[in-house]
PDB file of N, CA and C in Angstrom:
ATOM      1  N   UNK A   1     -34.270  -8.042  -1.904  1.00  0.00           N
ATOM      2  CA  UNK A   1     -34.252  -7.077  -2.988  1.00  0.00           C
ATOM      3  C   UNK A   1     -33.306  -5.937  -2.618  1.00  0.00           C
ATOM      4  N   UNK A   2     -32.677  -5.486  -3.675  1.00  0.00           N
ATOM      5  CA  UNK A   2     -31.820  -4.677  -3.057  1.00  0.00           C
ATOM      6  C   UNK A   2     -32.031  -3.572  -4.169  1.00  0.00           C
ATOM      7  N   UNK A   3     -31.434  -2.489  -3.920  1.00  0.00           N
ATOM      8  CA  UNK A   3     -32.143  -0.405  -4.580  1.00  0.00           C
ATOM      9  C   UNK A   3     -31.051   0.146  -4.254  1.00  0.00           C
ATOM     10  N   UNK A   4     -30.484   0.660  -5.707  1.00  0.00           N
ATOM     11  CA  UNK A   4     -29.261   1.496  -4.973  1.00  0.00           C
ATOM     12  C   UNK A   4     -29.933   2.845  -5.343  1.00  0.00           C
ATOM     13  N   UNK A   5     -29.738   4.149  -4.271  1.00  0.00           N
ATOM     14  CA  UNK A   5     -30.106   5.230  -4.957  1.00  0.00           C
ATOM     15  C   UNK A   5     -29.270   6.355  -4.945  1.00  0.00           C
ATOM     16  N   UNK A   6     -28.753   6.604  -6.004  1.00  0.00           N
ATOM     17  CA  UNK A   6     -27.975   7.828  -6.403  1.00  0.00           C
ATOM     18  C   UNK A   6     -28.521   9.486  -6.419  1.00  0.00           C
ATOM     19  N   UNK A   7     -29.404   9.416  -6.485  1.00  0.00           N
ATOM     20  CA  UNK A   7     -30.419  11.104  -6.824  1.00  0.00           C
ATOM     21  C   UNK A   7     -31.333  10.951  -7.769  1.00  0.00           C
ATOM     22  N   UNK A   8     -31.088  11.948  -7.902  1.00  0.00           N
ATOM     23  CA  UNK A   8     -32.375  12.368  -8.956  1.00  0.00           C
ATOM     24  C   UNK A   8     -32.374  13.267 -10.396  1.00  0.00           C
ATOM     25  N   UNK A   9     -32.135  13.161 -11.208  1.00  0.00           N
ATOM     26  CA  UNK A   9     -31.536  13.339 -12.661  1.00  0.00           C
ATOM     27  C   UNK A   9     -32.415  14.034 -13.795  1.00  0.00           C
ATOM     28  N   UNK A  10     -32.637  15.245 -13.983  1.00  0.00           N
ATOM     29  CA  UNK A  10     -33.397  15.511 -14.861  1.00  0.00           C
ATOM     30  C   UNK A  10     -32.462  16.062 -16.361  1.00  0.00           C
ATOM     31  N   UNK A  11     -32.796  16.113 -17.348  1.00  0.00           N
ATOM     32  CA  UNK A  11     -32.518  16.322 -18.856  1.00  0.00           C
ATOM     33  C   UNK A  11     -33.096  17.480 -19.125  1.00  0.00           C
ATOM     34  N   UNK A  12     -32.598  18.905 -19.463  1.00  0.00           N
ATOM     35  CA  UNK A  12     -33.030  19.914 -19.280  1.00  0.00           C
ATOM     36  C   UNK A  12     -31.735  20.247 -20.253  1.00  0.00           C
ATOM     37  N   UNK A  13     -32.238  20.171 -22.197  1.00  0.00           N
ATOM     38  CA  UNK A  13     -31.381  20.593 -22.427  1.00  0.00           C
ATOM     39  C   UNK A  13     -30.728  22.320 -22.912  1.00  0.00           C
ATOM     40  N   UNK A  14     -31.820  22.843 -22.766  1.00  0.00           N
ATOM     41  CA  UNK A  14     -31.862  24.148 -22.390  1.00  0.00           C
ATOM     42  C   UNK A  14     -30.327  24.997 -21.548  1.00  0.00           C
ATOM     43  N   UNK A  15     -29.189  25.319 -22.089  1.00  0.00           N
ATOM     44  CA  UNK A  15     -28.113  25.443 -21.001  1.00  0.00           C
ATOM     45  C   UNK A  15     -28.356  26.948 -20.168  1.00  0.00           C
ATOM     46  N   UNK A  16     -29.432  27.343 -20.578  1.00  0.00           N
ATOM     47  CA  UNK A  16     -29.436  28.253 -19.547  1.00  0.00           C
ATOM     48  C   UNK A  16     -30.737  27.940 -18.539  1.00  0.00           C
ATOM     49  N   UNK A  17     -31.907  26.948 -18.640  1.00  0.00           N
ATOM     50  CA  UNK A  17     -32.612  26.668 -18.077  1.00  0.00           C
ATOM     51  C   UNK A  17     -31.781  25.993 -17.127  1.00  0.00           C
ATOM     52  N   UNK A  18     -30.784  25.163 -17.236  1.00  0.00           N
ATOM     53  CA  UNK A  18     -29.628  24.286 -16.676  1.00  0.00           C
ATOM     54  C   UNK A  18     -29.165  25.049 -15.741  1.00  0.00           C
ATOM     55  N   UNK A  19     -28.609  26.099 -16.149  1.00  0.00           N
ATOM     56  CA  UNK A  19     -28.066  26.566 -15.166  1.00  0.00           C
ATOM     57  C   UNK A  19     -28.555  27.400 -13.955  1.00  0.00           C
ATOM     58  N   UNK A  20     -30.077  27.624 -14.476  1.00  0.00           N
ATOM     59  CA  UNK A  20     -31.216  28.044 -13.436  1.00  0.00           C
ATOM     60  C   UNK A  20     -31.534  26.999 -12.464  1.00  0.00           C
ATOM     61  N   UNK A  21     -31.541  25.726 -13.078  1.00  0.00           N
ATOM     62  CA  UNK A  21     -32.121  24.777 -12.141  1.00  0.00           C
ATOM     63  C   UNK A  21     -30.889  24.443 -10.986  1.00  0.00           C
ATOM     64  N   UNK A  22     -29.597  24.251 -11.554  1.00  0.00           N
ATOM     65  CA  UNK A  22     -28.781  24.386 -10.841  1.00  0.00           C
ATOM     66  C   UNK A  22     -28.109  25.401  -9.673  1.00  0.00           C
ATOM     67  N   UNK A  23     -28.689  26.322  -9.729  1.00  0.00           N
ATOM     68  CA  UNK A  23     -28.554  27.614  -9.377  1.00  0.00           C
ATOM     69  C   UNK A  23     -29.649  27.338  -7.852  1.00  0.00           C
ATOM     70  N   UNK A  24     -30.676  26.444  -8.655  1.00  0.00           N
ATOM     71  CA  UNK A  24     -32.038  26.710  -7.487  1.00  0.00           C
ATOM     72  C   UNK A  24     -31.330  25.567  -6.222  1.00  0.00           C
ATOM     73  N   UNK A  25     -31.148  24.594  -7.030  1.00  0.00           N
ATOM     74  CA  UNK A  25     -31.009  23.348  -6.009  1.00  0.00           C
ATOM     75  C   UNK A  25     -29.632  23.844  -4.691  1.00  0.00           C
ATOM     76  N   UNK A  26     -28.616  24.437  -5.699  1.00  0.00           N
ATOM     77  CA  UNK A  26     -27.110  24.826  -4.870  1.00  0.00           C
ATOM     78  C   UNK A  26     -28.485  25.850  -3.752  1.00  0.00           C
ATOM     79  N   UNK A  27     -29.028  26.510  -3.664  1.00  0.00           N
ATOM     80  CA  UNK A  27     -29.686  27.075  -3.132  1.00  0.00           C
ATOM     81  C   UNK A  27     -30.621  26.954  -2.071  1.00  0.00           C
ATOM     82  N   UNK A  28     -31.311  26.150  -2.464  1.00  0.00           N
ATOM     83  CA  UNK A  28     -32.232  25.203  -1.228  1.00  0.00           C
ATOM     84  C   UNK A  28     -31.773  24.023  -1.029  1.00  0.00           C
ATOM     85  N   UNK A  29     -30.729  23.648  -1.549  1.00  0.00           N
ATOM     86  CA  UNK A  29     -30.724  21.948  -1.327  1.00  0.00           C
ATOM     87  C   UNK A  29     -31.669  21.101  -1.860  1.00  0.00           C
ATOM     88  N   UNK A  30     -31.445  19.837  -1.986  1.00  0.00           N
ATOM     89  CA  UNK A  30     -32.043  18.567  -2.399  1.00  0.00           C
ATOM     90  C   UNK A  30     -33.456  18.853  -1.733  1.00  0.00           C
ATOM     91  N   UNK A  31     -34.143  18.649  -2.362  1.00  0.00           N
ATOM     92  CA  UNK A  31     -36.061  18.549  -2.261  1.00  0.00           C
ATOM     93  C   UNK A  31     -36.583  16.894  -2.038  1.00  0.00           C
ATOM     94  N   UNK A  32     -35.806  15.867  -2.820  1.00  0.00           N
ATOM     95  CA  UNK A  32     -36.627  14.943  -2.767  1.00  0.00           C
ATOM     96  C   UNK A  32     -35.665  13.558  -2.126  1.00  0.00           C
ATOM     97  N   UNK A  33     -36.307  13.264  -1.010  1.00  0.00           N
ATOM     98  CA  UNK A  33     -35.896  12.724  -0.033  1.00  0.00           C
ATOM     99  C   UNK A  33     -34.703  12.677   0.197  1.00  0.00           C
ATOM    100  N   UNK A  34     -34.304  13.850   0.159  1.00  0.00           N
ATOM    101  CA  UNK A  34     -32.283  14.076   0.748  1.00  0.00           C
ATOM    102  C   UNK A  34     -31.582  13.875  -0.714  1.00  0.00           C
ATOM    103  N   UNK A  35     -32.146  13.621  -1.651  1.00  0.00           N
ATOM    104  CA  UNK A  35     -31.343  12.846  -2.017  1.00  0.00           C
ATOM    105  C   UNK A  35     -30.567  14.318  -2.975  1.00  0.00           C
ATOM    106  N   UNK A  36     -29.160  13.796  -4.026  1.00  0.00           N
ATOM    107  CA  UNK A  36     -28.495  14.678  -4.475  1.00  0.00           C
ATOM    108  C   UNK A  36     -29.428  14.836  -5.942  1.00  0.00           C
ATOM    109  N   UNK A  37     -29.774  15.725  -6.333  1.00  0.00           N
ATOM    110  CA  UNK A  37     -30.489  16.519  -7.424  1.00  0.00           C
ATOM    111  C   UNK A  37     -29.634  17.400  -8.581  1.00  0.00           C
ATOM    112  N   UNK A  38     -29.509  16.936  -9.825  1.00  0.00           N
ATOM    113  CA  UNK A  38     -28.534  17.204 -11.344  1.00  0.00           C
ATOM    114  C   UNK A  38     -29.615  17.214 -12.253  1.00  0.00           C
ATOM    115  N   UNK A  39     -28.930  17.941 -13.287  1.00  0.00           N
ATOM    116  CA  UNK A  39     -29.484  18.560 -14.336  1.00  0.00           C
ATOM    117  C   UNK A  39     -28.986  18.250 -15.566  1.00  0.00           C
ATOM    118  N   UNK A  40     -29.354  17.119 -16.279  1.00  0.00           N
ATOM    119  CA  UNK A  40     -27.837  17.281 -17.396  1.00  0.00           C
ATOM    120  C   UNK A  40     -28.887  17.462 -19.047  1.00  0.00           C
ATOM    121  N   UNK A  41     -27.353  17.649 -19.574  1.00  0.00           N
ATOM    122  CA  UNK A  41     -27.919  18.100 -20.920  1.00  0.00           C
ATOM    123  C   UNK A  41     -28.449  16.738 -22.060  1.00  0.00           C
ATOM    124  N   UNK A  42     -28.186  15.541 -21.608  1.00  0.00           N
ATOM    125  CA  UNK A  42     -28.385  14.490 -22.750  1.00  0.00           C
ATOM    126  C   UNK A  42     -29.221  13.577 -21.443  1.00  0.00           C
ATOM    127  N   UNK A  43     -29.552  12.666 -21.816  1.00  0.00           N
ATOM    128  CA  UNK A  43     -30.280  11.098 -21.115  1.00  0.00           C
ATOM    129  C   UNK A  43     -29.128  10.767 -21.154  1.00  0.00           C
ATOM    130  N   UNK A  44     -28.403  10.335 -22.121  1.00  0.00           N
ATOM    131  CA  UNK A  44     -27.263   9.291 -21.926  1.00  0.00           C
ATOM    132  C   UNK A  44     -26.096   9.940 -20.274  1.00  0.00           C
ATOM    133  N   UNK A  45     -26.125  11.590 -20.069  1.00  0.00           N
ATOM    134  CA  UNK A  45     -25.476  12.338 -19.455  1.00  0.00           C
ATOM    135  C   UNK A  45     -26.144  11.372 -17.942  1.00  0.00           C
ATOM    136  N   UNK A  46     -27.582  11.852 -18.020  1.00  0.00           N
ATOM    137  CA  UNK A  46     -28.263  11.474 -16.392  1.00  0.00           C
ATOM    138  C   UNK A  46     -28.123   9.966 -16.427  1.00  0.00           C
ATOM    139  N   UNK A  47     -28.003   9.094 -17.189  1.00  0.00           N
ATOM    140  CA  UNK A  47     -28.095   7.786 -16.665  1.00  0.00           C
ATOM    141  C   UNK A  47     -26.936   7.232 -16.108  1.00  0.00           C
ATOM    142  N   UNK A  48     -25.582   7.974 -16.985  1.00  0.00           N
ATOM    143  CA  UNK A  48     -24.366   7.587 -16.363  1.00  0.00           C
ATOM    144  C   UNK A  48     -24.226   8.076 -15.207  1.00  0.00           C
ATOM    145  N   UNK A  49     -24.640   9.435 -14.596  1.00  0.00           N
ATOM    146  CA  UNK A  49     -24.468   9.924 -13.377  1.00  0.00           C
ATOM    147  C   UNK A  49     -25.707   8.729 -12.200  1.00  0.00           C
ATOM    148  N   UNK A  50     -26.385   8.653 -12.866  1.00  0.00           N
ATOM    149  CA  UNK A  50     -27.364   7.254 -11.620  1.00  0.00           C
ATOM    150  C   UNK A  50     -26.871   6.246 -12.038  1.00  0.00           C
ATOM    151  N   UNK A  51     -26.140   5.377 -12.858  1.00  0.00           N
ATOM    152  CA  UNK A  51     -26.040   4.212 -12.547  1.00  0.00           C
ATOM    153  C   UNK A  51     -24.265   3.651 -12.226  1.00  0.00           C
ATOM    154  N   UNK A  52     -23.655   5.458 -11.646  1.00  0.00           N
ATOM    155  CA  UNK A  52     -21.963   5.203 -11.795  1.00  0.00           C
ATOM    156  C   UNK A  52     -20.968   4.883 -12.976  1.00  0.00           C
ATOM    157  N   UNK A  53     -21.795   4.644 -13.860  1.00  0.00           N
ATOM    158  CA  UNK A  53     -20.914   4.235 -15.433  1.00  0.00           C
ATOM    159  C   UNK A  53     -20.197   6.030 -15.605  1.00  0.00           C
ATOM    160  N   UNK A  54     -18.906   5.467 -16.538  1.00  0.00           N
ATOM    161  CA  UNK A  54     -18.255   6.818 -17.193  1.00  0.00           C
ATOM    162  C   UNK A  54     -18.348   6.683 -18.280  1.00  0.00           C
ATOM    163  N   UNK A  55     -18.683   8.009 -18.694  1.00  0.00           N
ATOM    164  CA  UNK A  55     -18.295   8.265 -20.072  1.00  0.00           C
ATOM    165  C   UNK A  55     -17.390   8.527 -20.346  1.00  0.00           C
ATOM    166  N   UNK A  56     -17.259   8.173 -22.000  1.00  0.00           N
ATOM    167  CA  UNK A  56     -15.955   8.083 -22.736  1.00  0.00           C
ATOM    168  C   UNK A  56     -14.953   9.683 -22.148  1.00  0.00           C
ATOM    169  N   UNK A  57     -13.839   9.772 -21.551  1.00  0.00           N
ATOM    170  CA  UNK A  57     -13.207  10.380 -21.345  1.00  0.00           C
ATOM    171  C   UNK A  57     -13.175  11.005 -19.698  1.00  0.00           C
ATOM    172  N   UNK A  58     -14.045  10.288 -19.085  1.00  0.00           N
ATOM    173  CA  UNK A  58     -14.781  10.621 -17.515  1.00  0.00           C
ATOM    174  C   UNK A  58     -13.164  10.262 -16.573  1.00  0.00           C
ATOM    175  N   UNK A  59     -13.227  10.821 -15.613  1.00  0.00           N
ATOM    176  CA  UNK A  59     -11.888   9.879 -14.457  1.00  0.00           C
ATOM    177  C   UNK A  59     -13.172   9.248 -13.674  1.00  0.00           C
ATOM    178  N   UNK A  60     -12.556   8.391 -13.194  1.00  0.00           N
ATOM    179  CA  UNK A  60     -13.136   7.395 -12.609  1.00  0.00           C
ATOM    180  C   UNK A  60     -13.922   8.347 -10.927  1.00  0.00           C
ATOM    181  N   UNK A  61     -15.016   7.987 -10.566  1.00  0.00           N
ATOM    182  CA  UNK A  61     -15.321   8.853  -9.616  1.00  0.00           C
ATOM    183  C   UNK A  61     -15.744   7.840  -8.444  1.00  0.00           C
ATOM    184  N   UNK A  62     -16.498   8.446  -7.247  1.00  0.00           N
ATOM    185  CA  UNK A  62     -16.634   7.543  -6.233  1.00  0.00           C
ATOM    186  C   UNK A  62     -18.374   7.371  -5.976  1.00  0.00           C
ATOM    187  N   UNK A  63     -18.824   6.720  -5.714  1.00  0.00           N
ATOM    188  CA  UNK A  63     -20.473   6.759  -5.400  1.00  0.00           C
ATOM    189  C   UNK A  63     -21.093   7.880  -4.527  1.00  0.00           C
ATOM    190  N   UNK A  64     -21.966   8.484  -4.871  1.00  0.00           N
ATOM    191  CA  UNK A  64     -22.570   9.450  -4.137  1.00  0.00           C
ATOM    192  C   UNK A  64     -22.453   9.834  -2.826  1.00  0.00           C
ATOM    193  N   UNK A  65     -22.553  10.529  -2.178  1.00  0.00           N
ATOM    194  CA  UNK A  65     -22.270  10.132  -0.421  1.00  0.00           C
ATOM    195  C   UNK A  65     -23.121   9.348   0.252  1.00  0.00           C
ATOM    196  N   UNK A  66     -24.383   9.665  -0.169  1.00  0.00           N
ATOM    197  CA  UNK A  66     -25.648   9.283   0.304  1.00  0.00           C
ATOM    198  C   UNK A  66     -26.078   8.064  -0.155  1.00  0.00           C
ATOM    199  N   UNK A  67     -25.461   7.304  -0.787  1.00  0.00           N
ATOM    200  CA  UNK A  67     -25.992   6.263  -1.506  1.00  0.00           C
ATOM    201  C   UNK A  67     -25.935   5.072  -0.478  1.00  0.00           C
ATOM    202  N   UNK A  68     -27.083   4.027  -0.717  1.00  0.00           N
ATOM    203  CA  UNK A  68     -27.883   3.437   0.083  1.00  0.00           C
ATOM    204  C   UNK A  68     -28.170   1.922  -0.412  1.00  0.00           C
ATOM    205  N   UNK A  69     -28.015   0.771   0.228  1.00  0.00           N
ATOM    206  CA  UNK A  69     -28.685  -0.538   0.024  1.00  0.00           C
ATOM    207  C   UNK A  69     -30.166  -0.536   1.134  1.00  0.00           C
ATOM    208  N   UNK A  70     -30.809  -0.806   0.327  1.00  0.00           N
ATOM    209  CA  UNK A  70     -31.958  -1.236   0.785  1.00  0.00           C
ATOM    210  C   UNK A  70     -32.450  -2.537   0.800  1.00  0.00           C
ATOM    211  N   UNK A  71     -32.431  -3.648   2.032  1.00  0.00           N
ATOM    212  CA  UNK A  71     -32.933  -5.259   1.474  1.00  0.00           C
ATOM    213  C   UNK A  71     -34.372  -5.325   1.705  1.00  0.00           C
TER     214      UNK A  71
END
């Protein structure tokens, strides 16, 4: 079995709650098991950031640093 894990993705479409939460994490760092922690404004936003897909107009990016196979 294999688990890829990218972070952790919450939908907070609130843009100033957004930018609180973002504010906290740049701050303490990642809370849940290392991993990298985002805030975005749509579902469709957080799923492309966990599953590497781009959106329409995205440059192509590289996989997380931390990202992991697990068998």
């Amino acid at each position: 079995m294999r688990r890829l894990c990218r972070g952790v993705a919450f939908v907070v479409a609130d843009p100033e709650r957004r930018a609180a939460y973002a504010a906290t994490v740049a701050q303490n760092g990642p809370k849940v098991f290392g991993a990298p922690m985002r805030a975005f404004a749509t579902l469709r936003e957080a799923e492309a950031w966990l599953t590497g897909r781009l959106l329409d107009g995205d440059a192509p990016r590289r996989p997380a640093p931390n990202t992991q196979e697990v068998l």
